[in-house]
N, C-alpha and C. Protein backbone atom coordinates (compact mmCIF):
# COMPACT_ATOMS: atom_id res chain seq x y z
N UNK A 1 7.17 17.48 4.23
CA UNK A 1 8.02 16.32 4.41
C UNK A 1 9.31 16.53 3.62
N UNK A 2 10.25 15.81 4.20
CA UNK A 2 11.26 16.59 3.68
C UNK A 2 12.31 14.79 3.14
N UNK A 3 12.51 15.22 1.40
CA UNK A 3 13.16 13.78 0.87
C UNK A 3 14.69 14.29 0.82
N UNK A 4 15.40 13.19 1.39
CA UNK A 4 16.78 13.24 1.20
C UNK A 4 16.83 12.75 0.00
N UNK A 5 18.31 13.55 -0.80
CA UNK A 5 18.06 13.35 -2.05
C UNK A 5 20.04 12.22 -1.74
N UNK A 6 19.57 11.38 -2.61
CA UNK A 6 21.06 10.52 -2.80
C UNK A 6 22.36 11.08 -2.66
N UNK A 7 23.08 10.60 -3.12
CA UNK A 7 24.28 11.16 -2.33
C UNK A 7 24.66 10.81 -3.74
N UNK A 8 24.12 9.89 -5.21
CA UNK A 8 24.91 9.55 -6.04
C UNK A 8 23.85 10.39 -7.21
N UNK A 9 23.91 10.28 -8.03
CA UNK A 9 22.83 10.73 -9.52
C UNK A 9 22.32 10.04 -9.79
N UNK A 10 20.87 10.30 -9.82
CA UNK A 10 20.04 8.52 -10.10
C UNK A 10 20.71 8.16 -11.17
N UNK A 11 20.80 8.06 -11.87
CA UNK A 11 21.79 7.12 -13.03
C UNK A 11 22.40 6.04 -12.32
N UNK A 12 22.90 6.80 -11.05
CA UNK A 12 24.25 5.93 -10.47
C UNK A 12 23.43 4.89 -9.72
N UNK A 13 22.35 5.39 -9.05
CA UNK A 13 21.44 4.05 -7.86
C UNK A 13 21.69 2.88 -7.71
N UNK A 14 21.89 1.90 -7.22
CA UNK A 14 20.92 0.76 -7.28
C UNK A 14 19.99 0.02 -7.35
N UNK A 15 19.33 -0.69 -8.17
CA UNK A 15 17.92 -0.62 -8.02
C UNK A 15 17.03 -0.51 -6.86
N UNK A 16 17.51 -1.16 -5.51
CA UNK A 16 17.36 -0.70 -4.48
C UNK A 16 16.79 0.28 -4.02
N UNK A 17 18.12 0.89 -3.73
CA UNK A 17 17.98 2.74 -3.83
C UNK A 17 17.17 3.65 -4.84
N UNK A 18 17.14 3.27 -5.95
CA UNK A 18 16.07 3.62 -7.01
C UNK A 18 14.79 3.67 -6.33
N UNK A 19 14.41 2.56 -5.93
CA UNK A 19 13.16 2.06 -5.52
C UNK A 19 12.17 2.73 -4.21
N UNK A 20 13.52 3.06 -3.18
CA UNK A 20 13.16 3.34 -2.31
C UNK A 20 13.71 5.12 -2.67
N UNK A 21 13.46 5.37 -2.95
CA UNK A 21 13.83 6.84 -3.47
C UNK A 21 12.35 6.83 -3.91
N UNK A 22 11.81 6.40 -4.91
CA UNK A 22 10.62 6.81 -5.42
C UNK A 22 9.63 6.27 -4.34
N UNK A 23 9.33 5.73 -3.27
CA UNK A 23 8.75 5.29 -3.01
C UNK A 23 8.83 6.76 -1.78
N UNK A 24 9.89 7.17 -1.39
CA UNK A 24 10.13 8.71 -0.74
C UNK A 24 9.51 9.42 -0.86
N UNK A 25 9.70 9.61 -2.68
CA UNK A 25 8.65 10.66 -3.26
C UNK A 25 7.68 10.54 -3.40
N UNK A 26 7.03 9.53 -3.76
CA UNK A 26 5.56 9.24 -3.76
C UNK A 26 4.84 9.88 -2.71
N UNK A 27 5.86 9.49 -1.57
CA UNK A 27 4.88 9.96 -0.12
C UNK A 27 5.14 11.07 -0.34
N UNK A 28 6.08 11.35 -0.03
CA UNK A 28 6.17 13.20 0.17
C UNK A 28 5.29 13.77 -0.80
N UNK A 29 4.46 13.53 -1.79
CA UNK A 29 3.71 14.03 -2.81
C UNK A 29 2.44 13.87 -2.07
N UNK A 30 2.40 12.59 -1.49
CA UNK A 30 0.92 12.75 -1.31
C UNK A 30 0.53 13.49 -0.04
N UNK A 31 1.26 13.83 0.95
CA UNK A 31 1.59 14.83 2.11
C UNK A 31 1.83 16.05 1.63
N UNK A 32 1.76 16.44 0.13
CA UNK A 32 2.36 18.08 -0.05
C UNK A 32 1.72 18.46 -1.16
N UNK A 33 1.23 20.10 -0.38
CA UNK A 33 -0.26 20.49 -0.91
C UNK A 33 0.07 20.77 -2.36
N UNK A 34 -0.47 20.42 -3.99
CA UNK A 34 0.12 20.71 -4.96
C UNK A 34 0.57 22.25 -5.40
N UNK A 35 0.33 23.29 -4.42
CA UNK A 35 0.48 24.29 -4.80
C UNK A 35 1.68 24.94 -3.74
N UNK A 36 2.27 24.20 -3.23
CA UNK A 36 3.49 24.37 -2.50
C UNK A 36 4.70 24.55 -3.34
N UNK A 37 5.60 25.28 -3.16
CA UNK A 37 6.74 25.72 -3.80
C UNK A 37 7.62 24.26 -3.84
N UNK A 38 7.49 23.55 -2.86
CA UNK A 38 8.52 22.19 -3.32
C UNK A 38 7.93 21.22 -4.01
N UNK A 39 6.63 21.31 -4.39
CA UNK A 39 5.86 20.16 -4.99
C UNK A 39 6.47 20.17 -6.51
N UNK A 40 6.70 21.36 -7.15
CA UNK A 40 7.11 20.81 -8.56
C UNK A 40 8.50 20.48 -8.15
N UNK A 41 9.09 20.66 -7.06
CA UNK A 41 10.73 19.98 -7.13
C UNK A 41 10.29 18.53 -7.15
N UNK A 42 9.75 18.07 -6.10
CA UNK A 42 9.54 16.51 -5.95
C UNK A 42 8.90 16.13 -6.81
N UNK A 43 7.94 16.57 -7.89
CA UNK A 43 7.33 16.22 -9.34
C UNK A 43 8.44 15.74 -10.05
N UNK A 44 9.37 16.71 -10.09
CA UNK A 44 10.51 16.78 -11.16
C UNK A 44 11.57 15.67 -10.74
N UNK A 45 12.05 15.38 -9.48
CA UNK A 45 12.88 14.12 -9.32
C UNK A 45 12.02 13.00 -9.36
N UNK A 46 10.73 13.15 -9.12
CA UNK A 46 9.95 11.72 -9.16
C UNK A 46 9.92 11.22 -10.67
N UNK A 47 9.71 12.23 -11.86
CA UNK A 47 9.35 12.16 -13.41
C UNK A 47 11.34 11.51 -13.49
N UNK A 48 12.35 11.81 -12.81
CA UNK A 48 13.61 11.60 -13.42
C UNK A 48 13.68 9.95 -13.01
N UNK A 49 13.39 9.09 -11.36
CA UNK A 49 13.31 8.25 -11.17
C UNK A 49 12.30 6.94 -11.83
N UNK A 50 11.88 7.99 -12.73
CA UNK A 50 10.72 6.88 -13.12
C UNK A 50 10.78 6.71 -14.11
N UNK A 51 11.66 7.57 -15.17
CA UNK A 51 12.38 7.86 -16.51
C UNK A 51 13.33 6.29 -16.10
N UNK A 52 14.38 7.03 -15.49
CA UNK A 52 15.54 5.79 -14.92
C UNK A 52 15.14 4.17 -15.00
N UNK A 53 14.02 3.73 -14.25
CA UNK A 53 13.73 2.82 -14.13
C UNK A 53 13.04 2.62 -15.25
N UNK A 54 11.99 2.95 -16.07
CA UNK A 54 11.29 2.47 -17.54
C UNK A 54 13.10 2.20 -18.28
N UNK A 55 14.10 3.13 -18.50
CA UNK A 55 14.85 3.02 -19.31
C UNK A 55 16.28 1.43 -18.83
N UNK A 56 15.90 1.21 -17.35
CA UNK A 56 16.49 0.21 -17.18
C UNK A 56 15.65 -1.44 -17.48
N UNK A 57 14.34 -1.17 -17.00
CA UNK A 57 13.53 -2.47 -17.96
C UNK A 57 13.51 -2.21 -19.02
N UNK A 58 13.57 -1.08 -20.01
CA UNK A 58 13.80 -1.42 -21.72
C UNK A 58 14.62 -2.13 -21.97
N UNK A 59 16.15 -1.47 -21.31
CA UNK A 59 17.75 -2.55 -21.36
C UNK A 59 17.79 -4.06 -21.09
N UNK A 60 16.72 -4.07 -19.94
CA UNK A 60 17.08 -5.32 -19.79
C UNK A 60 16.39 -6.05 -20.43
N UNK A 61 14.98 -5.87 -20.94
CA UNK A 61 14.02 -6.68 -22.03
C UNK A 61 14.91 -6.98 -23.48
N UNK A 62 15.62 -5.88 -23.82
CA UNK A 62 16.28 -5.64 -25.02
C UNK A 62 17.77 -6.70 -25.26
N UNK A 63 18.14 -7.08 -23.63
CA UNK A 63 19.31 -8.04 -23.97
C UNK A 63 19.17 -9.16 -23.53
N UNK A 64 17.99 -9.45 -23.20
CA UNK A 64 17.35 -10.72 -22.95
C UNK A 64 17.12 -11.05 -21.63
N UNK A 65 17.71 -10.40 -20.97
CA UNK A 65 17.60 -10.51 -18.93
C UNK A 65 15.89 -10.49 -18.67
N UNK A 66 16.12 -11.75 -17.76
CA UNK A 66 14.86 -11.69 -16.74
C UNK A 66 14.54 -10.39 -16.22
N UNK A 67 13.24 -9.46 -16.10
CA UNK A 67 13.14 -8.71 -15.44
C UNK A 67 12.08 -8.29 -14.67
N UNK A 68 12.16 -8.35 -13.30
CA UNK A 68 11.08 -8.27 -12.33
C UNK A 68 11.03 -6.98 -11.88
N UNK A 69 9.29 -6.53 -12.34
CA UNK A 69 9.06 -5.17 -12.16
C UNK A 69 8.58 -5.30 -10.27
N UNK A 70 9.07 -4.37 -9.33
CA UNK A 70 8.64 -3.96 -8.35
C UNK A 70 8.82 -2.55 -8.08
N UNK A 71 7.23 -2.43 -7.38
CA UNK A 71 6.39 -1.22 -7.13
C UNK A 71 7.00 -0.87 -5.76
């Protein structure tokens, strides 16, 4: 399966786009055999999107913003 990767740096996303990016990878992980040459690529952007998002609910817990976690 093949994930289009953003056009911006996850940094840049929207939560949106964040969301549905990992939700890309998720699948494409569970469709791709772990010993496939692209599986540690999509490991490795899935571990960066999921970095992104823990570090944007820290921010927002930390300055007082409402924040609604979705899966």
């Amino acid at each position: 399966m093949i994930v289009r990767r953003p056009d911006w740096p996850v940094g840049r996303l929207a939560t949106f786009e964040l969301r549905d990016y990992r939700t890309d990878l998720e699948h494409a992980l569970q469709v791709t055999d772990e010993h496939a040459a692209a599986y540690a690529d999509l490991r490795t952007q899935l571990d960066q999107v999921l970095a992104e998002q823990r570090e944007r609910l820290t921010l927002s817990f930390q300055r007082g913003w409402r924040a609604e976690r979705r899966a």
